[in-house]
PDB file of N, CA and C in Angstrom:
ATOM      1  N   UNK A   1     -85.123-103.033 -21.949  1.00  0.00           N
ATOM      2  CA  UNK A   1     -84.289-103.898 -21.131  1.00  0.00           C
ATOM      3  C   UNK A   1     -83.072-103.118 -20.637  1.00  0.00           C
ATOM      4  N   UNK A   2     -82.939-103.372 -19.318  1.00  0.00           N
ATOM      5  CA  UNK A   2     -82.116-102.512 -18.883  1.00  0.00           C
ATOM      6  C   UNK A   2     -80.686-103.187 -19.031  1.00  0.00           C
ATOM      7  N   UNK A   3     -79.451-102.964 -19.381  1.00  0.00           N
ATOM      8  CA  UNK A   3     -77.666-103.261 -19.691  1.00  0.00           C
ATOM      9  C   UNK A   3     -77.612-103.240 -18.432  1.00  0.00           C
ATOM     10  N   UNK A   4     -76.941-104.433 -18.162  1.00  0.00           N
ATOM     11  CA  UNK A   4     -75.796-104.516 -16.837  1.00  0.00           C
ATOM     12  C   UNK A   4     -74.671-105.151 -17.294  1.00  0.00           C
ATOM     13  N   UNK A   5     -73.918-103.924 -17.044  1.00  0.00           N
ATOM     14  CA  UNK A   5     -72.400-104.206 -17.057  1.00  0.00           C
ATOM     15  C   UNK A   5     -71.722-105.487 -16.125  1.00  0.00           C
ATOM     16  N   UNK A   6     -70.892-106.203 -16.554  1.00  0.00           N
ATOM     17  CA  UNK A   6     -70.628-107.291 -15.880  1.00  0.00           C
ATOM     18  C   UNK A   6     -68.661-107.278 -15.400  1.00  0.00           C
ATOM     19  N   UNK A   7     -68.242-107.845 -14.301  1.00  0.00           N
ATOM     20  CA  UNK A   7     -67.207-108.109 -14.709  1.00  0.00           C
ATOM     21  C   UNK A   7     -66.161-108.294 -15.121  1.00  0.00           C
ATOM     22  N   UNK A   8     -67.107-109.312 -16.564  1.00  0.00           N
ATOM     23  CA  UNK A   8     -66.156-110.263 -17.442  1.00  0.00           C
ATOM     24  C   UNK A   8     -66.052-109.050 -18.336  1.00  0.00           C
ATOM     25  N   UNK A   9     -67.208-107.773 -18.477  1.00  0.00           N
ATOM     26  CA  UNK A   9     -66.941-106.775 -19.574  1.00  0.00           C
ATOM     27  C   UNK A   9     -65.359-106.181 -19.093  1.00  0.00           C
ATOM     28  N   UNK A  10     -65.457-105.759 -17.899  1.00  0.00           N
ATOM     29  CA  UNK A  10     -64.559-105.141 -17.444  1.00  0.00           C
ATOM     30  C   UNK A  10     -62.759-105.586 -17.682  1.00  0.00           C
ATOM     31  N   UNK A  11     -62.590-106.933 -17.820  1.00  0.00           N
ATOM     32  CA  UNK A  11     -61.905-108.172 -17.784  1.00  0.00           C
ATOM     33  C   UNK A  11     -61.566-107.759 -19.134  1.00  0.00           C
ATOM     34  N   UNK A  12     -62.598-107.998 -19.905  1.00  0.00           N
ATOM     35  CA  UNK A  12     -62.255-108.637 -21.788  1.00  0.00           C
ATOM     36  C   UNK A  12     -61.566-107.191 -21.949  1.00  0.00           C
ATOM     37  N   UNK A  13     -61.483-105.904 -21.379  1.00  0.00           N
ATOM     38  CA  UNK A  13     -60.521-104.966 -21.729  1.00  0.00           C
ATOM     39  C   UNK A  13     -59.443-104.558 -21.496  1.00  0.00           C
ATOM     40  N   UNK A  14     -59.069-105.771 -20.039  1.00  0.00           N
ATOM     41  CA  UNK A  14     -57.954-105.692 -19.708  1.00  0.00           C
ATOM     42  C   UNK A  14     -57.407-105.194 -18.517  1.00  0.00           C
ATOM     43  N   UNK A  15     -58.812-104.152 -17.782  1.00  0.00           N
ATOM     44  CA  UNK A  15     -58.374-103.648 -16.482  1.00  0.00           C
ATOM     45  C   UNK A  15     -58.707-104.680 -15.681  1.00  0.00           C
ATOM     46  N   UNK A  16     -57.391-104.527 -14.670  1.00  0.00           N
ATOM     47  CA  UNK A  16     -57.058-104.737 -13.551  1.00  0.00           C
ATOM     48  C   UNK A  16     -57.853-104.767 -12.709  1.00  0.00           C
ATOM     49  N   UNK A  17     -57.917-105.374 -11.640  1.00  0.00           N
ATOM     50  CA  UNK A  17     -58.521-105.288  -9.971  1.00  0.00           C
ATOM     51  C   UNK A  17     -58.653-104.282  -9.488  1.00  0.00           C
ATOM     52  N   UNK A  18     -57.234-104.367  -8.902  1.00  0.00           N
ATOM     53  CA  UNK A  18     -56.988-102.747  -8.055  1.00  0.00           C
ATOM     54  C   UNK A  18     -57.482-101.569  -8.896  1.00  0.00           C
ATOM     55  N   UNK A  19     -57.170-101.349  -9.991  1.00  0.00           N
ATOM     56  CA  UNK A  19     -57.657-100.246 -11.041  1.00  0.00           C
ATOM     57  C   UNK A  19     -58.886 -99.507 -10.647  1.00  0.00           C
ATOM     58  N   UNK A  20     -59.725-101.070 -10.898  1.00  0.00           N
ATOM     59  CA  UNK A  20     -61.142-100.778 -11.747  1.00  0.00           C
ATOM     60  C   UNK A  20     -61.506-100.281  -9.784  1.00  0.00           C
ATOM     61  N   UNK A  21     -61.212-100.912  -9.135  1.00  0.00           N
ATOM     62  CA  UNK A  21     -62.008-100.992  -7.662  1.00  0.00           C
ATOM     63  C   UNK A  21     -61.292 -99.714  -6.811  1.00  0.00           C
ATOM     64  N   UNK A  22     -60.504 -99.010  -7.189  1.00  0.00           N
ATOM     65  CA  UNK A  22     -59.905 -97.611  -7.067  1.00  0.00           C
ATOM     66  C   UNK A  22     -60.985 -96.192  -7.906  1.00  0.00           C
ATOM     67  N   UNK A  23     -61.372 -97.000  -9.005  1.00  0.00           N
ATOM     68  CA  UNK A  23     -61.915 -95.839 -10.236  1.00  0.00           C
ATOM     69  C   UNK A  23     -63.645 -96.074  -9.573  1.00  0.00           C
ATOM     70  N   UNK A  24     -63.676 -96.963  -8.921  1.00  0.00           N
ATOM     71  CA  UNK A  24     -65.359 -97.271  -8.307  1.00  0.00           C
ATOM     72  C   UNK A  24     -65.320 -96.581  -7.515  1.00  0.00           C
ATOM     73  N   UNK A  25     -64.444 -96.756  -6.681  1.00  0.00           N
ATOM     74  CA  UNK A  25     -63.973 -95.596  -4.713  1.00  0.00           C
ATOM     75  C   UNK A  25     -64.182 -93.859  -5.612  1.00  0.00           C
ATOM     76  N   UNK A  26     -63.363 -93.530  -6.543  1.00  0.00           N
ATOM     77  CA  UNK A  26     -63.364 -92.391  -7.023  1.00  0.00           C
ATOM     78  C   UNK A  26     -64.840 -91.929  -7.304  1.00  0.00           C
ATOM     79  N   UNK A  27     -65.615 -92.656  -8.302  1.00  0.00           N
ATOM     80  CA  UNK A  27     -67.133 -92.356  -8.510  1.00  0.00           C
ATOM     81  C   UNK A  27     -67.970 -92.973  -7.521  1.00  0.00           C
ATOM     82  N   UNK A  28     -67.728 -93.148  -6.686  1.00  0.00           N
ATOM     83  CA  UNK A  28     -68.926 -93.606  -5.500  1.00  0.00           C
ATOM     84  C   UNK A  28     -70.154 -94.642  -5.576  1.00  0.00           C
ATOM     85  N   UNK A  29     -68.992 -95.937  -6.868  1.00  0.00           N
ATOM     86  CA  UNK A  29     -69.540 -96.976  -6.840  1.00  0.00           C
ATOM     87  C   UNK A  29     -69.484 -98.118  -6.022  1.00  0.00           C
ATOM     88  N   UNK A  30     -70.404 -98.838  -6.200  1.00  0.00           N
ATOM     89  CA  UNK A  30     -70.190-100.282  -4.756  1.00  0.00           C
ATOM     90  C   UNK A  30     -69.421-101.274  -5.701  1.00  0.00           C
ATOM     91  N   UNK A  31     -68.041-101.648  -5.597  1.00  0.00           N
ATOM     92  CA  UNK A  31     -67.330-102.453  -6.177  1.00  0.00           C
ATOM     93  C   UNK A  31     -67.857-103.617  -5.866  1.00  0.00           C
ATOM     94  N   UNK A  32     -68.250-104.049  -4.730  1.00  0.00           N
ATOM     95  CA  UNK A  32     -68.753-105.534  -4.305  1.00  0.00           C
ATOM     96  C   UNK A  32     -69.768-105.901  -4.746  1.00  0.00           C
ATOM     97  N   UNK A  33     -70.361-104.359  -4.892  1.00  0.00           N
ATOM     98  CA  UNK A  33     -72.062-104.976  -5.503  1.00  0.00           C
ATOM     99  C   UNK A  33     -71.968-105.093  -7.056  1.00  0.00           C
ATOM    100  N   UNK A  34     -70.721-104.470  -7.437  1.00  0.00           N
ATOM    101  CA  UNK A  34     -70.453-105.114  -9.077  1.00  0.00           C
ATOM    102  C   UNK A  34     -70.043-106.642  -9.449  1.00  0.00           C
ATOM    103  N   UNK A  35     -69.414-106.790  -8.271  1.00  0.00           N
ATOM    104  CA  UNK A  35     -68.786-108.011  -8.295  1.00  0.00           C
ATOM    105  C   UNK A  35     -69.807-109.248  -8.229  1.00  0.00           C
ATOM    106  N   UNK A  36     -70.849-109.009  -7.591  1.00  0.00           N
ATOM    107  CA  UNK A  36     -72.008-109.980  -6.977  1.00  0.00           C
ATOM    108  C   UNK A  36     -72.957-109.891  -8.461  1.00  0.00           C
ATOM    109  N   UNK A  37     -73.202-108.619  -8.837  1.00  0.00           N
ATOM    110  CA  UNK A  37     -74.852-108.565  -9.569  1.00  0.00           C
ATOM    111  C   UNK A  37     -74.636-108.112 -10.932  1.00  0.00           C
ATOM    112  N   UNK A  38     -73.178-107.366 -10.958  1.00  0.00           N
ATOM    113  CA  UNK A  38     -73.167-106.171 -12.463  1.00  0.00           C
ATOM    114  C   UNK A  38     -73.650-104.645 -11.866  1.00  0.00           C
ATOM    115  N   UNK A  39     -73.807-103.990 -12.676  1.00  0.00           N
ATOM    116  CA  UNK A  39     -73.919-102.445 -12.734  1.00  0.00           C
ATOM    117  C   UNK A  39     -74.690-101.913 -13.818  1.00  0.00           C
ATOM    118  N   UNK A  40     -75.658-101.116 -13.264  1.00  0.00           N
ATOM    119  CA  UNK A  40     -76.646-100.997 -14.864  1.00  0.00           C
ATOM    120  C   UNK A  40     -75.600 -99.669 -15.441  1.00  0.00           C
ATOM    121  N   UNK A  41     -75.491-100.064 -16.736  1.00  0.00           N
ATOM    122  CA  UNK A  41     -74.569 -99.155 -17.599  1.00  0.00           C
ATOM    123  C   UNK A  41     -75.231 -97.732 -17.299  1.00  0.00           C
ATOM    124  N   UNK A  42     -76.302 -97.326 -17.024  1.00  0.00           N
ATOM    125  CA  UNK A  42     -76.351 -95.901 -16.942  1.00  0.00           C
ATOM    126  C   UNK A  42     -75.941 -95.451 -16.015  1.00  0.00           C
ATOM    127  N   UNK A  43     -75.895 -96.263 -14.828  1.00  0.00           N
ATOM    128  CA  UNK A  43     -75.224 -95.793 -13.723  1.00  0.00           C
ATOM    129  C   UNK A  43     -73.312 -95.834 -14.318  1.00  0.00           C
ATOM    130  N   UNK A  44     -72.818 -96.736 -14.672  1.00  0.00           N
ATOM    131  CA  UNK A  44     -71.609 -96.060 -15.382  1.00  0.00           C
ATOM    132  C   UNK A  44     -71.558 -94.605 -16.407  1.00  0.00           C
ATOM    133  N   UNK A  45     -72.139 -94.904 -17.022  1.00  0.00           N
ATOM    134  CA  UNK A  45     -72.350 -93.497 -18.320  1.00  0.00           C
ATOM    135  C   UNK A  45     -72.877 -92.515 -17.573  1.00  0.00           C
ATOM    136  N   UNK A  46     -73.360 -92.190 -16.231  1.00  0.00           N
ATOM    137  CA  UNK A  46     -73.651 -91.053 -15.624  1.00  0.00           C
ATOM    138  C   UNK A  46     -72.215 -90.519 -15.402  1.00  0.00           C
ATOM    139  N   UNK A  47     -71.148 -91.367 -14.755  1.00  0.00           N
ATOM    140  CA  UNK A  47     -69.885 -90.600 -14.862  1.00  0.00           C
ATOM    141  C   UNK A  47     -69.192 -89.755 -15.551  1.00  0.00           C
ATOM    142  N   UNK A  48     -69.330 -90.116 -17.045  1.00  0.00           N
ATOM    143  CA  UNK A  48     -69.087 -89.382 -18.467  1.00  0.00           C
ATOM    144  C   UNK A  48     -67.622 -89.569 -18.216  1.00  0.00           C
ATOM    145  N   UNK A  49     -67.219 -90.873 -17.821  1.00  0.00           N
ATOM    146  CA  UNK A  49     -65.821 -91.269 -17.996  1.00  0.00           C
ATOM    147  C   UNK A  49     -65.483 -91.943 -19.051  1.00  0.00           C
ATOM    148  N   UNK A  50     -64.241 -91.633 -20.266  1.00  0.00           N
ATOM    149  CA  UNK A  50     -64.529 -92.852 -21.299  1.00  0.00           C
ATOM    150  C   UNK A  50     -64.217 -94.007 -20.831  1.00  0.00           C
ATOM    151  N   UNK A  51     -63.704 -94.484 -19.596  1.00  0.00           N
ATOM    152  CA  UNK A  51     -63.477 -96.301 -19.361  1.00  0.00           C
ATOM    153  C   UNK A  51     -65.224 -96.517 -18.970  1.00  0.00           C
ATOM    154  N   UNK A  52     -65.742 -95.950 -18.259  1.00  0.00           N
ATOM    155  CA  UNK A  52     -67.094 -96.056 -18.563  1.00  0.00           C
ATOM    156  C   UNK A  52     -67.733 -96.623 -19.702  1.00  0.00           C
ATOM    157  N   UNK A  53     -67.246 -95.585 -20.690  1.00  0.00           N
ATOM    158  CA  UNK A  53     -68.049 -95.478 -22.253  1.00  0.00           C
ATOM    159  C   UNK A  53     -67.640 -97.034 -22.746  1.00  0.00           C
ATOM    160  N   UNK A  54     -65.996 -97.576 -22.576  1.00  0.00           N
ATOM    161  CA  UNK A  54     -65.662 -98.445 -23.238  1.00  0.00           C
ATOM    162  C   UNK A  54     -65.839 -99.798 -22.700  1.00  0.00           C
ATOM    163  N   UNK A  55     -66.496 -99.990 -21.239  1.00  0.00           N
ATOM    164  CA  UNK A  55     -66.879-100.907 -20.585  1.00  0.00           C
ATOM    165  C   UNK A  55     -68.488-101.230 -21.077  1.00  0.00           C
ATOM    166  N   UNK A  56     -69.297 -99.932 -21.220  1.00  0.00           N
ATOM    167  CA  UNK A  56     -70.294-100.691 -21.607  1.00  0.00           C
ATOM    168  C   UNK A  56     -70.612-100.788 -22.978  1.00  0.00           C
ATOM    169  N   UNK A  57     -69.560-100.228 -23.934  1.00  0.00           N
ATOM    170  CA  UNK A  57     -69.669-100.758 -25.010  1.00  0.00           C
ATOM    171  C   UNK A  57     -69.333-102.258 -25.579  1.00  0.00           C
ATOM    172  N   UNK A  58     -68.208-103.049 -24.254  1.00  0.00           N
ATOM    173  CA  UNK A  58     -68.073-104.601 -24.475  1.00  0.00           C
ATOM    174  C   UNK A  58     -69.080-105.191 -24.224  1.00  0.00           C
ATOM    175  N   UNK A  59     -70.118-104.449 -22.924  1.00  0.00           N
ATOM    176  CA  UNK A  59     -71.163-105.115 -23.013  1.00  0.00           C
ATOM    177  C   UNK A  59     -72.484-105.419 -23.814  1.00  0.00           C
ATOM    178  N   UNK A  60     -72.298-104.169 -24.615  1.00  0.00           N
ATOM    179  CA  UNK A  60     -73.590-103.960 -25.596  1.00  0.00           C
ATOM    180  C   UNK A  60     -72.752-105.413 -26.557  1.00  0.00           C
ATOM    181  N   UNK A  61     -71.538-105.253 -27.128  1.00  0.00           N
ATOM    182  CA  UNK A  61     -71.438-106.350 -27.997  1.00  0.00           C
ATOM    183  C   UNK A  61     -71.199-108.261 -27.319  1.00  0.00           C
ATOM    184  N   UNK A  62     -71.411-107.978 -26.237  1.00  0.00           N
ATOM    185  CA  UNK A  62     -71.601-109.348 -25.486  1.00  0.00           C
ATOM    186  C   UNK A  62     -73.151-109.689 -25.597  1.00  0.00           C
ATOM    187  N   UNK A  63     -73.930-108.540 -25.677  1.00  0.00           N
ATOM    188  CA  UNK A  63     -75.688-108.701 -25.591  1.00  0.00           C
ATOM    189  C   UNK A  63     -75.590-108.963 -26.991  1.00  0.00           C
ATOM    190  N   UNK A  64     -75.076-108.853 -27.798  1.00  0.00           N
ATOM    191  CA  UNK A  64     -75.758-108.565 -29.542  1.00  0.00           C
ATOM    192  C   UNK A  64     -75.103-110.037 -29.626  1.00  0.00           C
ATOM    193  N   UNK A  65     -73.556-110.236 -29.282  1.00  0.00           N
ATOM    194  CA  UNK A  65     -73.266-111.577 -29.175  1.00  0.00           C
ATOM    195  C   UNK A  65     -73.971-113.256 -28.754  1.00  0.00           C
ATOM    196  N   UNK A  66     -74.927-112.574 -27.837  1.00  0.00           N
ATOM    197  CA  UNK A  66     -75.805-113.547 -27.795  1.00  0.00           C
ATOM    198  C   UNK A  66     -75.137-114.827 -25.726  1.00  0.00           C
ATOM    199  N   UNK A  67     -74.148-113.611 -25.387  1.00  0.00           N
ATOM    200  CA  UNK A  67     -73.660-114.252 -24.189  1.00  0.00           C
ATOM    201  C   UNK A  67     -73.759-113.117 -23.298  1.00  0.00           C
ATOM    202  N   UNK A  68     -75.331-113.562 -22.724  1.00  0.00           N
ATOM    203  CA  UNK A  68     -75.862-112.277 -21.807  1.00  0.00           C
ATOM    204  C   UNK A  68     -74.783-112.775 -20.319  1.00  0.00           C
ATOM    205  N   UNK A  69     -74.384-114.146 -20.117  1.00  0.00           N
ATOM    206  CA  UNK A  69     -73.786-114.202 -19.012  1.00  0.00           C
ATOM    207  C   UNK A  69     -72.073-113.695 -19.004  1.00  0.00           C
ATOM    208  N   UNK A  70     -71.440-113.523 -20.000  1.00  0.00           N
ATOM    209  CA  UNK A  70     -70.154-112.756 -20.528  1.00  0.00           C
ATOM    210  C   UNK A  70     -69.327-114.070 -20.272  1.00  0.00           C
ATOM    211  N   UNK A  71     -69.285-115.169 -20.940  1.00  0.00           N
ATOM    212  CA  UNK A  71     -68.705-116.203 -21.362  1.00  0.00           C
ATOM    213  C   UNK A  71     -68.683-116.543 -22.505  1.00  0.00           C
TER     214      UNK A  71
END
């Protein structure tokens, strides 16, 4: 099963808007299309950025949590 980063992962750590949608422009991610669908975590962890690392680690414990929608 493939991880998609969501969001609310992004949220529950505290970054910002502008931040996160500046650090997407930098790695040549589609911020809108995060915003609409999520982001499959390998496409984050290809960056080898740790806000990467620590975004989809909220999400691995949102999946084990049992709130695949991040509520």
């Amino acid at each position: 099963m493939m991880l998609i980063v969501l969001h609310a992962d992004l949220r529950a750590l505290g970054y910002c808007n502008r931040g996160a949608r500046d650090w997407f422009s930098r790695h040549h991610l589609d911020w809108s299309a995060f915003i609409h669908r999520g982001i499959a975590a390998e496409q984050l962890l290809a960056t080898g950025d740790t806000m990467a690392k620590e975004v989809v680690a909220v999400a691995e414990r949102r999946i084990e949590a049992g709130r695949i929608h991040g509520r």
